[in-house]
PDB file of N, CA and C in Angstrom:
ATOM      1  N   UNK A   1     -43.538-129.977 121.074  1.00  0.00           N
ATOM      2  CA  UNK A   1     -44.024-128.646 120.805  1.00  0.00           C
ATOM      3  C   UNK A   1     -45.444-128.769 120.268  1.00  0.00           C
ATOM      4  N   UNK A   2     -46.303-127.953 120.815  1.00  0.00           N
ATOM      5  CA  UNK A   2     -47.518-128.363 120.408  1.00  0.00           C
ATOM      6  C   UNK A   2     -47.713-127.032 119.030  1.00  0.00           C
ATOM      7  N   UNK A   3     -48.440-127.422 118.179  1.00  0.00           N
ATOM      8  CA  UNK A   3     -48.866-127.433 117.294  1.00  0.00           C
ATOM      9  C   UNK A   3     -49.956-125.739 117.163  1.00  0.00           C
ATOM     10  N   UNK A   4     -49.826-124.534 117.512  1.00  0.00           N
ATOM     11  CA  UNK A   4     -51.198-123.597 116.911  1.00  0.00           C
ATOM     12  C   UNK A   4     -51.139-123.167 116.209  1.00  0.00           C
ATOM     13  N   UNK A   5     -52.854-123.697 115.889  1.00  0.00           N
ATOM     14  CA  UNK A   5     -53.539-123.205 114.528  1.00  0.00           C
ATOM     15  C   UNK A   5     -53.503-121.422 114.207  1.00  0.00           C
ATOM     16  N   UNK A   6     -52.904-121.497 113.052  1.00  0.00           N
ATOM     17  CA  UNK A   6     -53.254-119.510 112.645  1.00  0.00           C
ATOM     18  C   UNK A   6     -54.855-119.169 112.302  1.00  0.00           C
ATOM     19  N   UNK A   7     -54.770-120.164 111.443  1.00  0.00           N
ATOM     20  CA  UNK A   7     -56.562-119.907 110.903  1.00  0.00           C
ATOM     21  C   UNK A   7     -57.760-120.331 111.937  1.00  0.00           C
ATOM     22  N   UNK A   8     -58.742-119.688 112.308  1.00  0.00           N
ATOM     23  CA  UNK A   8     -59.482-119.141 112.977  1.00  0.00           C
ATOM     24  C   UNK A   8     -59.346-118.887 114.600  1.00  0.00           C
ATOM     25  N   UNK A   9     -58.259-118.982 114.962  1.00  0.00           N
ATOM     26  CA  UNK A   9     -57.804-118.377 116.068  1.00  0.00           C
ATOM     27  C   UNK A   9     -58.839-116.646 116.610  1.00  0.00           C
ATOM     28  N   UNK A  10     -58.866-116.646 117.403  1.00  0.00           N
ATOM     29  CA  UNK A  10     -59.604-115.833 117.926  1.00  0.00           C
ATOM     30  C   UNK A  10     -58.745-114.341 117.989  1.00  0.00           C
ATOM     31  N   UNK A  11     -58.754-113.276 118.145  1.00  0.00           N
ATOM     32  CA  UNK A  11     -58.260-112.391 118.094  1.00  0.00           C
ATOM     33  C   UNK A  11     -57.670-112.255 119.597  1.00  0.00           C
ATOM     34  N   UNK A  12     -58.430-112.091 120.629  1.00  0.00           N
ATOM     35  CA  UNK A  12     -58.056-112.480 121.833  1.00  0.00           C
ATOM     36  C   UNK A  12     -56.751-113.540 122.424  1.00  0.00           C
ATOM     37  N   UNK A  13     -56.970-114.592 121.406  1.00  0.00           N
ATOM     38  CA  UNK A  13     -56.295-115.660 121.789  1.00  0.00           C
ATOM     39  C   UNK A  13     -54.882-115.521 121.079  1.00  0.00           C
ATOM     40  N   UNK A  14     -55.115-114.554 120.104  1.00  0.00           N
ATOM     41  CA  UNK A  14     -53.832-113.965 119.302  1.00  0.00           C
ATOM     42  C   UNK A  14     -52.982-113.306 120.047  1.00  0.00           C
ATOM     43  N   UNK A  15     -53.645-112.111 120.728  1.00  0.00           N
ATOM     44  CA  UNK A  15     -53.433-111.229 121.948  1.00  0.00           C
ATOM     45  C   UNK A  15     -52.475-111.792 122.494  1.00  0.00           C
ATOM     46  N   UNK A  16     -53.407-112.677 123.347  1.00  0.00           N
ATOM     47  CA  UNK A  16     -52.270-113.344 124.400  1.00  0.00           C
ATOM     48  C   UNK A  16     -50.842-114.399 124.109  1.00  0.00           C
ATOM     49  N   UNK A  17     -51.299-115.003 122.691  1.00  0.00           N
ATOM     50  CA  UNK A  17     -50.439-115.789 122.261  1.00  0.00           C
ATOM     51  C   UNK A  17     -48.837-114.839 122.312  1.00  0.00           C
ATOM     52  N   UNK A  18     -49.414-113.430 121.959  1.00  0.00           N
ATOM     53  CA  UNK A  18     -48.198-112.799 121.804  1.00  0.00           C
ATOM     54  C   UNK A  18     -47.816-112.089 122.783  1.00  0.00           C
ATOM     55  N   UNK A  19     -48.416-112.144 123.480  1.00  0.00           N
ATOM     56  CA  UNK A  19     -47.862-111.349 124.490  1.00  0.00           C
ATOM     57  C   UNK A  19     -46.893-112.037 125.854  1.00  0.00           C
ATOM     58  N   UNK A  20     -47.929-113.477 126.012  1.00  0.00           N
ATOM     59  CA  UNK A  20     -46.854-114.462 125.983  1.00  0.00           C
ATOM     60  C   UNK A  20     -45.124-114.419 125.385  1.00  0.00           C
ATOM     61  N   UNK A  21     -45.897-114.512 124.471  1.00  0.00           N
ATOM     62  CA  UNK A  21     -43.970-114.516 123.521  1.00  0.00           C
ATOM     63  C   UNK A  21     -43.397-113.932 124.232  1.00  0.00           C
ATOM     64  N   UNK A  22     -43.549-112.552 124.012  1.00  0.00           N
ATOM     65  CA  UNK A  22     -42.974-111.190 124.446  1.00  0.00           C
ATOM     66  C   UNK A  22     -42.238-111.281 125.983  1.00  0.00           C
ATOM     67  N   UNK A  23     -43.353-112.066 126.495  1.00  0.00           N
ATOM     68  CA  UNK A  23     -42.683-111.828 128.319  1.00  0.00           C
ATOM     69  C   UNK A  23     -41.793-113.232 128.389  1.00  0.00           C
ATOM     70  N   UNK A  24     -41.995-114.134 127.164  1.00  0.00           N
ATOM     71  CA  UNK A  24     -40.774-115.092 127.614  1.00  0.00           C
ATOM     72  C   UNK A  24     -39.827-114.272 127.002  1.00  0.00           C
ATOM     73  N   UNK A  25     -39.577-113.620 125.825  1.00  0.00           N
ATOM     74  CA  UNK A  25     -38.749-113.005 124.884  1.00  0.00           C
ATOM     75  C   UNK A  25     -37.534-112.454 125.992  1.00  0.00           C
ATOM     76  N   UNK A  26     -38.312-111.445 127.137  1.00  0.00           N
ATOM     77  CA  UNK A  26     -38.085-110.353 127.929  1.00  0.00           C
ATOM     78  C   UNK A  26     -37.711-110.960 129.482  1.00  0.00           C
ATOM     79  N   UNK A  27     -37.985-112.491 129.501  1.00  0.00           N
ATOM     80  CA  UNK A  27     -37.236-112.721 130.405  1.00  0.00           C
ATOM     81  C   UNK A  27     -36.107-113.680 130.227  1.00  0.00           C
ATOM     82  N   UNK A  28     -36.076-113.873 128.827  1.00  0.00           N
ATOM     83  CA  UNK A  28     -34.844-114.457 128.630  1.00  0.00           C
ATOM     84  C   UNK A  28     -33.873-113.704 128.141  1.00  0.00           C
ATOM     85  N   UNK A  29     -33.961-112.251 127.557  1.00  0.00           N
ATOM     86  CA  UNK A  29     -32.849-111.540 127.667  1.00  0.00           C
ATOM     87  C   UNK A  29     -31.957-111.292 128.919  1.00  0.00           C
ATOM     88  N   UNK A  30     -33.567-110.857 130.202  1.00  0.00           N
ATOM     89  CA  UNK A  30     -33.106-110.396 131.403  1.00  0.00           C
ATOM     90  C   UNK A  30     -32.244-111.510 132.133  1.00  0.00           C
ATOM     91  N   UNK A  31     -32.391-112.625 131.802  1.00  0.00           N
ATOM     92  CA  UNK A  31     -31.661-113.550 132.670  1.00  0.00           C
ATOM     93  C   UNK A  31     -30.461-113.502 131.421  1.00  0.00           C
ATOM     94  N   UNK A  32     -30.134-113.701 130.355  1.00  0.00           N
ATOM     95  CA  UNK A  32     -28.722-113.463 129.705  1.00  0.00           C
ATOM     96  C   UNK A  32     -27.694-111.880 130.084  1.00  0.00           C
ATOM     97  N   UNK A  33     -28.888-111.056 130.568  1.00  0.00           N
ATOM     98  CA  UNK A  33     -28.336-109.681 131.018  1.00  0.00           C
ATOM     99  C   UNK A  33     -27.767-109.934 132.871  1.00  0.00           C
ATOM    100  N   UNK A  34     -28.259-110.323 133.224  1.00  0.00           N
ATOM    101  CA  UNK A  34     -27.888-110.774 134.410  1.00  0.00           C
ATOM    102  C   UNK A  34     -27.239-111.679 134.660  1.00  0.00           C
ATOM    103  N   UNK A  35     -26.814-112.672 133.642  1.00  0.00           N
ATOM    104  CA  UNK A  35     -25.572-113.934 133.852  1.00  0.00           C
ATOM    105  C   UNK A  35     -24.403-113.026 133.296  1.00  0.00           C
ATOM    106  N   UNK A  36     -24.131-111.868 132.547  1.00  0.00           N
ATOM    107  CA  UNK A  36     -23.144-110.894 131.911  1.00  0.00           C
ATOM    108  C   UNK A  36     -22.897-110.245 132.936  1.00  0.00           C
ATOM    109  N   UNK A  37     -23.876-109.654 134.040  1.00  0.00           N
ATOM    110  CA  UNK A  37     -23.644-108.584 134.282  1.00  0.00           C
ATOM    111  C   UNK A  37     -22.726-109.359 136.190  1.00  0.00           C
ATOM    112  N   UNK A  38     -23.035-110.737 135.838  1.00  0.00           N
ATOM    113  CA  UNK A  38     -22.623-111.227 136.650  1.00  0.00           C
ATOM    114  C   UNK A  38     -20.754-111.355 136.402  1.00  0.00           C
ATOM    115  N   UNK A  39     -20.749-112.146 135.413  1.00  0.00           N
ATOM    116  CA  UNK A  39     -19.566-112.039 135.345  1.00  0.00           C
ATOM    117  C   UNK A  39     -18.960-110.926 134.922  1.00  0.00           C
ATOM    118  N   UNK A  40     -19.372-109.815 134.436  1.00  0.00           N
ATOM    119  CA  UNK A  40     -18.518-108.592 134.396  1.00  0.00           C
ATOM    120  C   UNK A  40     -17.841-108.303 136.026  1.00  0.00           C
ATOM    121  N   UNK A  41     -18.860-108.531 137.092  1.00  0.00           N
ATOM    122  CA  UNK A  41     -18.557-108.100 138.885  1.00  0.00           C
ATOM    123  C   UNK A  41     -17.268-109.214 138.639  1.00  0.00           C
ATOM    124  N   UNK A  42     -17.396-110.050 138.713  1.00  0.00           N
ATOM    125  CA  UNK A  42     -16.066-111.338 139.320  1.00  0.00           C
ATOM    126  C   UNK A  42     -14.990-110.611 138.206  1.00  0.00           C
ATOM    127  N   UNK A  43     -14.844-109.839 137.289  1.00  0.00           N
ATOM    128  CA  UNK A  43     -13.709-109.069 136.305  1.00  0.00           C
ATOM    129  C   UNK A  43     -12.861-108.480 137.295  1.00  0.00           C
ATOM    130  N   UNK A  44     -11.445-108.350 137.375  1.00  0.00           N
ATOM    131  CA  UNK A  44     -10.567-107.728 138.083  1.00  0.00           C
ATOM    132  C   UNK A  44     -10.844-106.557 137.306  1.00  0.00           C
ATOM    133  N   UNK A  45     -10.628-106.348 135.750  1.00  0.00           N
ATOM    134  CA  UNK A  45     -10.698-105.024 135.213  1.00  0.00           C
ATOM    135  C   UNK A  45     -11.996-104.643 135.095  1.00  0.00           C
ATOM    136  N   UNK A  46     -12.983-104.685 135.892  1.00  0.00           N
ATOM    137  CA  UNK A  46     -14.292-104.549 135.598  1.00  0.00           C
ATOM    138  C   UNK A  46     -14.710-102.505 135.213  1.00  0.00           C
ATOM    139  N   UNK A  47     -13.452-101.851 136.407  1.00  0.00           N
ATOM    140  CA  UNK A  47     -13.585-100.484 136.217  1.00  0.00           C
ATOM    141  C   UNK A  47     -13.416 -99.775 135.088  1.00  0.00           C
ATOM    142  N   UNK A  48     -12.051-100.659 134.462  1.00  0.00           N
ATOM    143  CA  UNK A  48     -11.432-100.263 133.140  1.00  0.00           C
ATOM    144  C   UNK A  48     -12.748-100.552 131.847  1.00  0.00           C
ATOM    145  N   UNK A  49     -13.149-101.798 132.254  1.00  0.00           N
ATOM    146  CA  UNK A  49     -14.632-101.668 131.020  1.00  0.00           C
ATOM    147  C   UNK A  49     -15.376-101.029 131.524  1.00  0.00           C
ATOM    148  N   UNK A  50     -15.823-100.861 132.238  1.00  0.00           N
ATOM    149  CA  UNK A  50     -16.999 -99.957 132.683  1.00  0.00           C
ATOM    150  C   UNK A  50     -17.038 -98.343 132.077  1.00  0.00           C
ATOM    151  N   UNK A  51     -15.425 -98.074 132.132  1.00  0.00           N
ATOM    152  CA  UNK A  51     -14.489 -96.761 131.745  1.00  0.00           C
ATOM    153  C   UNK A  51     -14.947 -96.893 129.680  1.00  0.00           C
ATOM    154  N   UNK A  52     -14.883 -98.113 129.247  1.00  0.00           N
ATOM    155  CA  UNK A  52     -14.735 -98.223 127.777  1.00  0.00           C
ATOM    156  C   UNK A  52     -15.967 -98.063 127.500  1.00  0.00           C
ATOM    157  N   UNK A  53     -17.238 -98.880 128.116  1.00  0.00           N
ATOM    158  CA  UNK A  53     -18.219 -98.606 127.650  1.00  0.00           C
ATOM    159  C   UNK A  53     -18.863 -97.519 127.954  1.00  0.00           C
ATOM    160  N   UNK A  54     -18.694 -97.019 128.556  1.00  0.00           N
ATOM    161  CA  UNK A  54     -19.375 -95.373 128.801  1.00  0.00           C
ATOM    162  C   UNK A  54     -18.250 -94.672 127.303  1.00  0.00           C
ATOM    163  N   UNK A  55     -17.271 -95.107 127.320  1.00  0.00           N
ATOM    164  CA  UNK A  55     -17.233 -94.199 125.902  1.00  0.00           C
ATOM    165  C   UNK A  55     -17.357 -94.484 124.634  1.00  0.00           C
ATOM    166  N   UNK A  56     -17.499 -95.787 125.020  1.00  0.00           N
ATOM    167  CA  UNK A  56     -18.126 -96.573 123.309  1.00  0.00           C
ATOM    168  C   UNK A  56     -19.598 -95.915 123.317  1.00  0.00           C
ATOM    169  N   UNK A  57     -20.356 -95.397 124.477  1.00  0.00           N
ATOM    170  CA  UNK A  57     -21.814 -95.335 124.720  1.00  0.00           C
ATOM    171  C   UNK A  57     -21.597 -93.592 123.744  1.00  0.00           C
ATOM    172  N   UNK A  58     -20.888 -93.082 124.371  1.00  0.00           N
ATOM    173  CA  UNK A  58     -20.934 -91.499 124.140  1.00  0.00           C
ATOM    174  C   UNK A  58     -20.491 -91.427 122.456  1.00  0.00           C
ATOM    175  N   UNK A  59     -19.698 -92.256 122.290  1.00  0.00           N
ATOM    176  CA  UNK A  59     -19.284 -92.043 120.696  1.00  0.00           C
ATOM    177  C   UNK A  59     -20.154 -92.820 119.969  1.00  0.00           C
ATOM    178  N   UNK A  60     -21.075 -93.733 120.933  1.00  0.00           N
ATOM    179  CA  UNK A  60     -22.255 -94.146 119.711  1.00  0.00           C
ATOM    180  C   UNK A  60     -23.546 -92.887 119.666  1.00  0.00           C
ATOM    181  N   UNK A  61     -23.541 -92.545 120.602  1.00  0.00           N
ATOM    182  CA  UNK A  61     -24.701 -91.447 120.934  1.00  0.00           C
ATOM    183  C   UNK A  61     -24.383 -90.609 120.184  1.00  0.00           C
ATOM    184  N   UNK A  62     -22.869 -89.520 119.886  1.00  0.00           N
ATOM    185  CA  UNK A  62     -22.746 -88.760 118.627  1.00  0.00           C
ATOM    186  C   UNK A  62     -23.024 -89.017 117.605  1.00  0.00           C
ATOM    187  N   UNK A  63     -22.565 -90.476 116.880  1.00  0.00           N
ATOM    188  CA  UNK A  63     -22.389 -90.670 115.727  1.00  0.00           C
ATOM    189  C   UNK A  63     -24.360 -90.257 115.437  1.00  0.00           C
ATOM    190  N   UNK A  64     -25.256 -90.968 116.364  1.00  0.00           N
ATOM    191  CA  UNK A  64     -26.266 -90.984 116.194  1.00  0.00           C
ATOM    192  C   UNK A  64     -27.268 -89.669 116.199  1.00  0.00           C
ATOM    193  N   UNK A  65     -26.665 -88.810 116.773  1.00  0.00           N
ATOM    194  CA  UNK A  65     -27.070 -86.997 116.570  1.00  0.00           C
ATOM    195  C   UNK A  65     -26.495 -86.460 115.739  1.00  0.00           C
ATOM    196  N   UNK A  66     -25.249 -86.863 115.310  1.00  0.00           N
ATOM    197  CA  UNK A  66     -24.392 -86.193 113.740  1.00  0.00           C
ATOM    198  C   UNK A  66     -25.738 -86.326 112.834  1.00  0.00           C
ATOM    199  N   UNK A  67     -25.936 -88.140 112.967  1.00  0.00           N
ATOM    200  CA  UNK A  67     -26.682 -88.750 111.857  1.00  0.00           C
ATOM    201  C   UNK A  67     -28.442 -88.112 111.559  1.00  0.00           C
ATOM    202  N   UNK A  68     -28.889 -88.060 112.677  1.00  0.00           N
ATOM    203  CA  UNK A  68     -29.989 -87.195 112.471  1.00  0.00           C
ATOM    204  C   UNK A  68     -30.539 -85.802 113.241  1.00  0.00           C
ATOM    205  N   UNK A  69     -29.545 -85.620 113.984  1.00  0.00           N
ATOM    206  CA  UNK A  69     -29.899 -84.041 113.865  1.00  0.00           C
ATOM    207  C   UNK A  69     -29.689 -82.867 113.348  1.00  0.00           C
ATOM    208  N   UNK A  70     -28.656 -83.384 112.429  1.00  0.00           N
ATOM    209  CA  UNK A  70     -28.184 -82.008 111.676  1.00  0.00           C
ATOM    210  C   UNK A  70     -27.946 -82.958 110.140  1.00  0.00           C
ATOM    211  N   UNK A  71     -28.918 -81.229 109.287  1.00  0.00           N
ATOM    212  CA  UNK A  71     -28.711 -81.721 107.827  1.00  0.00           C
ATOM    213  C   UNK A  71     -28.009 -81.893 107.388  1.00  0.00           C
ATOM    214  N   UNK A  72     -27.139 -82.700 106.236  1.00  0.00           N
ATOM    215  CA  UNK A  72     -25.960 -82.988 106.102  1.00  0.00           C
ATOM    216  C   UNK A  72     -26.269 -81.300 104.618  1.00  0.00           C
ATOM    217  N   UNK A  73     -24.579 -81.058 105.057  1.00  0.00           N
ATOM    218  CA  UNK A  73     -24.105 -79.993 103.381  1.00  0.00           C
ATOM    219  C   UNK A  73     -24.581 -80.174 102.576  1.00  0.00           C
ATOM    220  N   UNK A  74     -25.536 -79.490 101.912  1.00  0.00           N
ATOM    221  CA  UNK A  74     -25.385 -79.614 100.281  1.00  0.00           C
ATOM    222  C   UNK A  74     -24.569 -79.623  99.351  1.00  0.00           C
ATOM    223  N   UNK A  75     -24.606 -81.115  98.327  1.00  0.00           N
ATOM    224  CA  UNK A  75     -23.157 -80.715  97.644  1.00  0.00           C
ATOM    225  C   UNK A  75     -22.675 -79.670  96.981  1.00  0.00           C
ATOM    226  N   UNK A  76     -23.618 -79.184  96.198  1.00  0.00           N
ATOM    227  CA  UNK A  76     -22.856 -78.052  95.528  1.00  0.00           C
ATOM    228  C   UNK A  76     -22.285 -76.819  96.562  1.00  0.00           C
ATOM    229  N   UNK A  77     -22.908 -76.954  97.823  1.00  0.00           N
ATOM    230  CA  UNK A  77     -22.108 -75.843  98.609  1.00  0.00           C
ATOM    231  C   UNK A  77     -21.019 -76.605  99.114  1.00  0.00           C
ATOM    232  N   UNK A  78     -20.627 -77.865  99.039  1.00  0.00           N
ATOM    233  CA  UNK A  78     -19.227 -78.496  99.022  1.00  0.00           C
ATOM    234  C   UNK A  78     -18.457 -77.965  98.445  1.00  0.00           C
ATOM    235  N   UNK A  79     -18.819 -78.103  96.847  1.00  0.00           N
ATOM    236  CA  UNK A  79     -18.132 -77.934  95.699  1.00  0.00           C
ATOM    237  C   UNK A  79     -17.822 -76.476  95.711  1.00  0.00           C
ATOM    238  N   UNK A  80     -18.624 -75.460  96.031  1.00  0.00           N
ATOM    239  CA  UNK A  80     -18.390 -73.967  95.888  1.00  0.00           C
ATOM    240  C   UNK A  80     -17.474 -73.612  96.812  1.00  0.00           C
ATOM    241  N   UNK A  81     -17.375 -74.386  98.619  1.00  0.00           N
ATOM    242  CA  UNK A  81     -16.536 -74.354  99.295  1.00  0.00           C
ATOM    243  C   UNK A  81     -14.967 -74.384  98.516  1.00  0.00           C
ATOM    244  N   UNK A  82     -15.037 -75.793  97.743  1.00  0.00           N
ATOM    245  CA  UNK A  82     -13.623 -75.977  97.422  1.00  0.00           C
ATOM    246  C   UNK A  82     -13.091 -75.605  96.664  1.00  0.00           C
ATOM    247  N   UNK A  83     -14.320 -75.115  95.271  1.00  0.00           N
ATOM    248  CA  UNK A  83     -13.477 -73.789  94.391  1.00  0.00           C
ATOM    249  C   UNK A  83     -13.093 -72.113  95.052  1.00  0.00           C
ATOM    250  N   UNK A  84     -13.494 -71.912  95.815  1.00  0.00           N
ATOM    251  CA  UNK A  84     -13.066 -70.867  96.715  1.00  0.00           C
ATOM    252  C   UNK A  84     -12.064 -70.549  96.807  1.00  0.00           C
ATOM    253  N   UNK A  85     -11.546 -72.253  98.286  1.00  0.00           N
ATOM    254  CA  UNK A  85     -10.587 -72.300  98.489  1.00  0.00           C
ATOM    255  C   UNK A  85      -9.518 -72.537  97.505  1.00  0.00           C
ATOM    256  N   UNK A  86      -9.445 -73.157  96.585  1.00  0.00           N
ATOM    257  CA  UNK A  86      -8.821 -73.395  95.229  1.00  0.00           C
ATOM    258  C   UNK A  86      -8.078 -71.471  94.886  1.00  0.00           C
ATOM    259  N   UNK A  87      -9.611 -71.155  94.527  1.00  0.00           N
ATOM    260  CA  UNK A  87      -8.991 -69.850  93.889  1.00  0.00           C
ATOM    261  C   UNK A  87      -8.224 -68.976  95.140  1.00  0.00           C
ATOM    262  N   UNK A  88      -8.847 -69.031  96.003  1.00  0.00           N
ATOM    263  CA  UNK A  88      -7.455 -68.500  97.222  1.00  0.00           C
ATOM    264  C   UNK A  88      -6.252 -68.796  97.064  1.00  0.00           C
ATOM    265  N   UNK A  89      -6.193 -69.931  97.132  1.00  0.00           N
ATOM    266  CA  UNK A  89      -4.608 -70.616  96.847  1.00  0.00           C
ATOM    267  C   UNK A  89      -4.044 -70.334  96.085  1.00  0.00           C
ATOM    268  N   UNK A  90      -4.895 -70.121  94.361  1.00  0.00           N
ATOM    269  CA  UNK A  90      -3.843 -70.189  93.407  1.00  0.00           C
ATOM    270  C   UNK A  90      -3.476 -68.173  93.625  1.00  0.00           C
ATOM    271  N   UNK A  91      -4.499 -67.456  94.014  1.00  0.00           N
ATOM    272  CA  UNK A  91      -4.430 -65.805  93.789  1.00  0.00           C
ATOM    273  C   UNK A  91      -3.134 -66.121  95.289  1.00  0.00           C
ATOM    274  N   UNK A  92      -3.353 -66.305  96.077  1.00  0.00           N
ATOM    275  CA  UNK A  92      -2.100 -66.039  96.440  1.00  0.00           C
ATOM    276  C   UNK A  92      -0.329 -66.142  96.619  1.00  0.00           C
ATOM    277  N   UNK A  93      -0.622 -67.524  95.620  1.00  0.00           N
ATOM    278  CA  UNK A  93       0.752 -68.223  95.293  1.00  0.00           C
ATOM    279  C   UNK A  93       1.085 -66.904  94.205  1.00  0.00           C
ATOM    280  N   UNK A  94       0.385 -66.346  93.576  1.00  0.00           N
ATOM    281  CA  UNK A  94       0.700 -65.687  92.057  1.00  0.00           C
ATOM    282  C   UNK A  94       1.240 -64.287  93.074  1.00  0.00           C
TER     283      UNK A  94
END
């Protein structure tokens, strides 16, 4: 493994150093994505996962619009919720 220097490296030469990285980074996922996606085809149940991950996909996609698209309750309008309901309960047991 050869050896580069950080200190006075050129900005340019930084550039590319990384960008380098990046496209080995990006073709060694793509070839781990493509040895998976290989053996998922040779799967007899390949339909049945295919079936799971589309809904592992959809129930990750909610959890992730619960999480930031809508403000979560304020507590005290929790709390006012449940004394409400509280006093409902007890006025109508009486």
């Amino acid at each position: 493994m050869t050896d580069i220097p950080h200190k006075g490296t050129r900005a340019d030469e930084q550039v590319v150093l990384l960008a380098a990285g990046l496209l080995d980074l990006a073709v060694s996922t793509v070839g781990t994505a493509v040895g998976a996606a290989r053996l998922f085809l040779r799967r007899s149940d390949g339909a049945e996962i295919a079936k799971d991950v589309h809904h592992d996909l959809r129930a990750r996609g909610r959890i992730v619009l619960d999480r930031y698209a809508t403000a979560p309750t304020a507590h005290l309008e929790v709390l006012a919720q449940h004394a409400v309901a509280r006093r409902a309960a007890s006025g109508a047991d009486a």
